[in-house]
N, C-alpha and C. Protein backbone atom coordinates (compact mmCIF):
# COMPACT_ATOMS: atom_id res chain seq x y z
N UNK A 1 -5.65 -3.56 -9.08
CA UNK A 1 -5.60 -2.16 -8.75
C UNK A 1 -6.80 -1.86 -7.82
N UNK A 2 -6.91 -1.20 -6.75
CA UNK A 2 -7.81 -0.93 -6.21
C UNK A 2 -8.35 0.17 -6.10
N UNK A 3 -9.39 0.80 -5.26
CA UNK A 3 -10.34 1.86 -6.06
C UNK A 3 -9.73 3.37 -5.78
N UNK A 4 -8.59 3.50 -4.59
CA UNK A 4 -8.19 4.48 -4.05
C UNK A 4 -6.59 4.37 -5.56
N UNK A 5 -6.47 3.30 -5.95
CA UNK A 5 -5.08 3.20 -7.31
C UNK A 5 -5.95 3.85 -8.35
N UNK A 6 -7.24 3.37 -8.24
CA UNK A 6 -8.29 3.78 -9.56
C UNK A 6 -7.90 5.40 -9.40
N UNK A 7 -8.79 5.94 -8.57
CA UNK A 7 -8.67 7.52 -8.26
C UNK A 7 -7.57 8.12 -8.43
N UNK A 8 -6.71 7.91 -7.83
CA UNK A 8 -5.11 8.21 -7.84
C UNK A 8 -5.20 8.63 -9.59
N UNK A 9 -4.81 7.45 -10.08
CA UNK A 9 -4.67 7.43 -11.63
C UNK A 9 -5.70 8.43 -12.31
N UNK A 10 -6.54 8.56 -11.75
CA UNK A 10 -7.68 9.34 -12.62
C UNK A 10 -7.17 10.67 -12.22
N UNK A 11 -6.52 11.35 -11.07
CA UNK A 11 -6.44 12.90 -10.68
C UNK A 11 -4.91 12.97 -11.33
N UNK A 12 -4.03 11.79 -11.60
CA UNK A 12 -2.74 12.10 -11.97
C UNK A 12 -2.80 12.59 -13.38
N UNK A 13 -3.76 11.45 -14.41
CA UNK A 13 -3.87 11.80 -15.78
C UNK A 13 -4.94 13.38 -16.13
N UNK A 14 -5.16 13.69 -15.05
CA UNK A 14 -6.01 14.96 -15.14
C UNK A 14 -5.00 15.96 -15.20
N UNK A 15 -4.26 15.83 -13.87
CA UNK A 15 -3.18 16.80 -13.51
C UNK A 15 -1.53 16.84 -14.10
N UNK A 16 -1.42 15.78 -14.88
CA UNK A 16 -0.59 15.72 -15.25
C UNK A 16 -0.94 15.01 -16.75
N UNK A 17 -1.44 15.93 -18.10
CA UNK A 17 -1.82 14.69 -19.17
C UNK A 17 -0.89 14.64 -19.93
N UNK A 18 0.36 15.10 -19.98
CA UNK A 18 1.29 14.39 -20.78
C UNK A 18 2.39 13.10 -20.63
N UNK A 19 1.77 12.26 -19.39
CA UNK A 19 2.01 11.19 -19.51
C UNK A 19 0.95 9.97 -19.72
N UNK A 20 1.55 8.85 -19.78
CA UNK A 20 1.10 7.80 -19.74
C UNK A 20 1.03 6.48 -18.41
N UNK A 21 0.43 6.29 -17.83
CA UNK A 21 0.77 5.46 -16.63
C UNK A 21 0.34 4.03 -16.80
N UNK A 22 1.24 3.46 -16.05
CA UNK A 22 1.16 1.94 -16.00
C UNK A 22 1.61 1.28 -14.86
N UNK A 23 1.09 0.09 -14.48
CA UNK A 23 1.54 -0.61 -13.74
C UNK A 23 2.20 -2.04 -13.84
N UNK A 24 3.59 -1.87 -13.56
CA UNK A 24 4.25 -3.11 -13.85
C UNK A 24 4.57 -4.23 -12.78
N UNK A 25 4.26 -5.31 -12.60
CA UNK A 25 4.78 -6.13 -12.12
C UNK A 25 5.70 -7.07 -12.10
N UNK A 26 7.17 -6.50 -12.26
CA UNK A 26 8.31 -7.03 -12.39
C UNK A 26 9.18 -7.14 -11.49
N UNK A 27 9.94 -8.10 -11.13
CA UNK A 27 10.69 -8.33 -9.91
C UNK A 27 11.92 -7.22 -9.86
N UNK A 28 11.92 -6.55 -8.78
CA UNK A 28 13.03 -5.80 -8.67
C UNK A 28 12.99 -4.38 -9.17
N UNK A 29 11.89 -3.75 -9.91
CA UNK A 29 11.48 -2.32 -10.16
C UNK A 29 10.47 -1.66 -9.31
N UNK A 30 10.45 -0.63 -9.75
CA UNK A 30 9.09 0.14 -9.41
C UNK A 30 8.11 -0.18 -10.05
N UNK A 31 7.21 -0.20 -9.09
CA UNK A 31 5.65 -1.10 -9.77
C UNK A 31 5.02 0.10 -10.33
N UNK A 32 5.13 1.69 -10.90
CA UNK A 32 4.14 2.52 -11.09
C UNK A 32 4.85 3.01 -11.91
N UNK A 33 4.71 3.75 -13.01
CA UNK A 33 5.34 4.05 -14.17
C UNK A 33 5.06 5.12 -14.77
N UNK A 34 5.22 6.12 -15.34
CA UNK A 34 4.77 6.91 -15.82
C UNK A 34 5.68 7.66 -17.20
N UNK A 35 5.25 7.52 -18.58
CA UNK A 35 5.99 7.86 -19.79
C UNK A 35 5.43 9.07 -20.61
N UNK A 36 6.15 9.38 -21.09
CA UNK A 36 5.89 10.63 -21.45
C UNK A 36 5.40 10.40 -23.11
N UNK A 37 4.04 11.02 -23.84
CA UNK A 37 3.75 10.86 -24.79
C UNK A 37 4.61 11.35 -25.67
N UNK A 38 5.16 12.34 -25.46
CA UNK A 38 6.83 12.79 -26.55
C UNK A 38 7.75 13.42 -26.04
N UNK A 39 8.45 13.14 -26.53
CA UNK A 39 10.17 12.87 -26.05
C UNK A 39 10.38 14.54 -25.84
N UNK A 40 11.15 14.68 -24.73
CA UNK A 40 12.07 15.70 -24.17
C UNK A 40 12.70 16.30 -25.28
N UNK A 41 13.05 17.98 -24.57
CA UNK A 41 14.07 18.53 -25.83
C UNK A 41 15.86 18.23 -25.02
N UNK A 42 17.16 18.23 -25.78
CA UNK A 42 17.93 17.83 -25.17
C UNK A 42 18.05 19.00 -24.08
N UNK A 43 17.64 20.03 -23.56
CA UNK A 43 17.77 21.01 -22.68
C UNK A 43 17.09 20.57 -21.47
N UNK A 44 16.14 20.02 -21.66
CA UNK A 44 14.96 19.53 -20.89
C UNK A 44 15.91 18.66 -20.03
N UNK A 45 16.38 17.43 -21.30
CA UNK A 45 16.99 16.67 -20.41
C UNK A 45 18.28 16.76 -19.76
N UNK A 46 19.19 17.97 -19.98
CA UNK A 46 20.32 18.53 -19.42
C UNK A 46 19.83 19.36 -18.30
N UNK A 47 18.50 19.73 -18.06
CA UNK A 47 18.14 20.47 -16.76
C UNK A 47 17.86 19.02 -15.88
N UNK A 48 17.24 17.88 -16.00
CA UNK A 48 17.06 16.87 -14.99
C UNK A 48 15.92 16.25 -15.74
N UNK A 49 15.38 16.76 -16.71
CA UNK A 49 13.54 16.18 -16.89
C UNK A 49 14.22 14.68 -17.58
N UNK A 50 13.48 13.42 -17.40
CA UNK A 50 13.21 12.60 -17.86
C UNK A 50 11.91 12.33 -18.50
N UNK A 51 11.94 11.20 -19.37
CA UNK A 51 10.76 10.80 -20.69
C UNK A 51 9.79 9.26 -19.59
N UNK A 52 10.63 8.83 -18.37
CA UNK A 52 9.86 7.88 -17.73
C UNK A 52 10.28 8.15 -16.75
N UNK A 53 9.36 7.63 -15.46
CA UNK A 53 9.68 7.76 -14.12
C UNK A 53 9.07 6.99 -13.40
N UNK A 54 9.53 5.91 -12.57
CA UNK A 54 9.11 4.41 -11.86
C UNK A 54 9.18 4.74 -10.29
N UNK A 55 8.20 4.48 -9.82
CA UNK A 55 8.33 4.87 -8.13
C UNK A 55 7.24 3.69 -7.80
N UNK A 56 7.81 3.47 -6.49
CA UNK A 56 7.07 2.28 -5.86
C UNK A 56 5.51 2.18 -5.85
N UNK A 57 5.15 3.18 -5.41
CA UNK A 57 3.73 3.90 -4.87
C UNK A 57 3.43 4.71 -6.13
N UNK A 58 2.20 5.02 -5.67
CA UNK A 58 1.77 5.75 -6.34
C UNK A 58 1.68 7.31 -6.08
N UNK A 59 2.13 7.53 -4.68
CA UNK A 59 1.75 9.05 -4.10
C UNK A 59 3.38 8.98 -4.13
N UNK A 60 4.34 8.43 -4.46
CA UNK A 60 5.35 8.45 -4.68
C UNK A 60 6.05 9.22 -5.69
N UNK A 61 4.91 8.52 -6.98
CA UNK A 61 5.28 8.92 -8.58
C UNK A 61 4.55 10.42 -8.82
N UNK A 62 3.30 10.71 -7.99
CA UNK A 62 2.94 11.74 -7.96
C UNK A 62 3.87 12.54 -7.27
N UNK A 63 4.86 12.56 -6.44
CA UNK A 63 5.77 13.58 -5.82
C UNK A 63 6.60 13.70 -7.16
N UNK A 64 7.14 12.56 -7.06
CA UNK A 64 8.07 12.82 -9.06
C UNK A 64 7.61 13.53 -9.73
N UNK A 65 6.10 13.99 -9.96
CA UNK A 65 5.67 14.54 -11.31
C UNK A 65 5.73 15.95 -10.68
N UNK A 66 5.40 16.04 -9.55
CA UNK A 66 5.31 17.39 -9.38
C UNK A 66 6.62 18.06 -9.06
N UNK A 67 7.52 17.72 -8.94
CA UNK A 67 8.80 17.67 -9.02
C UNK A 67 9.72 18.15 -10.86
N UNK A 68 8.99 16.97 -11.47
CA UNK A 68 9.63 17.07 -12.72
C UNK A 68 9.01 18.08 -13.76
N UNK A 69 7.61 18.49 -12.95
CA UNK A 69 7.20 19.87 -13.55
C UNK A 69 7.70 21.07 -13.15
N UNK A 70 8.70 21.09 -12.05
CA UNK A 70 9.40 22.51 -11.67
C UNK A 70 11.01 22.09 -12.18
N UNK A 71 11.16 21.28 -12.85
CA UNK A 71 12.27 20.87 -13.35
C UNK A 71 11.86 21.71 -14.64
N UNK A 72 10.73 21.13 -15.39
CA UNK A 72 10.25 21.86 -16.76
C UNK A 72 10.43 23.61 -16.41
N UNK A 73 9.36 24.25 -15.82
CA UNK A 73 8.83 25.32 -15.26
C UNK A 73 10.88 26.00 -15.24
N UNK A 74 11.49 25.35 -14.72
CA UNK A 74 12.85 25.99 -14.78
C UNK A 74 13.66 26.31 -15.80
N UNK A 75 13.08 25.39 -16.60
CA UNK A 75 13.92 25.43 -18.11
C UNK A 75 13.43 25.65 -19.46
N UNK A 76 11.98 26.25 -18.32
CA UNK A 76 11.40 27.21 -19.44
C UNK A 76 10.25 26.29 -20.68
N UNK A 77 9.50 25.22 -20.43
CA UNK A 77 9.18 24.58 -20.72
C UNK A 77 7.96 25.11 -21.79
């Protein structure tokens, strides 16, 4: 991980602390990960929100989150 992945990770878990992030190195996924410390209500997940979200990048997974917080923000979170 390098120091600009370091930072990244440090302003995501600031700005976003109800997940968990990781980085996977598995053939054929998204290398950046992000899980949610507790599970969705089923409304949540009938508006679009998901409990994980895998994006290549990392300014990637940060568009997802900020995304999946106006997903929340919509459904009344």
């Amino acid at each position: 991980m390098t120091d600009d992945e370091r930072r990244l990770i440090d302003l995501l878990t600031s700005t976003h602390p109800a997940w968990q992030y990781e980085e996977r190195d598995l053939p054929g996924l998204p290398r950046w990960w992000a899980t949610r410390y507790y599970p969705l209500r089923p409304d949540q997940r009938k508006a679009g929100a998901r409990d994980m979200l895998g994006r290549t990048t990392l300014h990637q997974l940060a568009e997802a989150l900020a995304h999946h917080d106006e997903i929340l923000h919509r459904s009344r979170y």
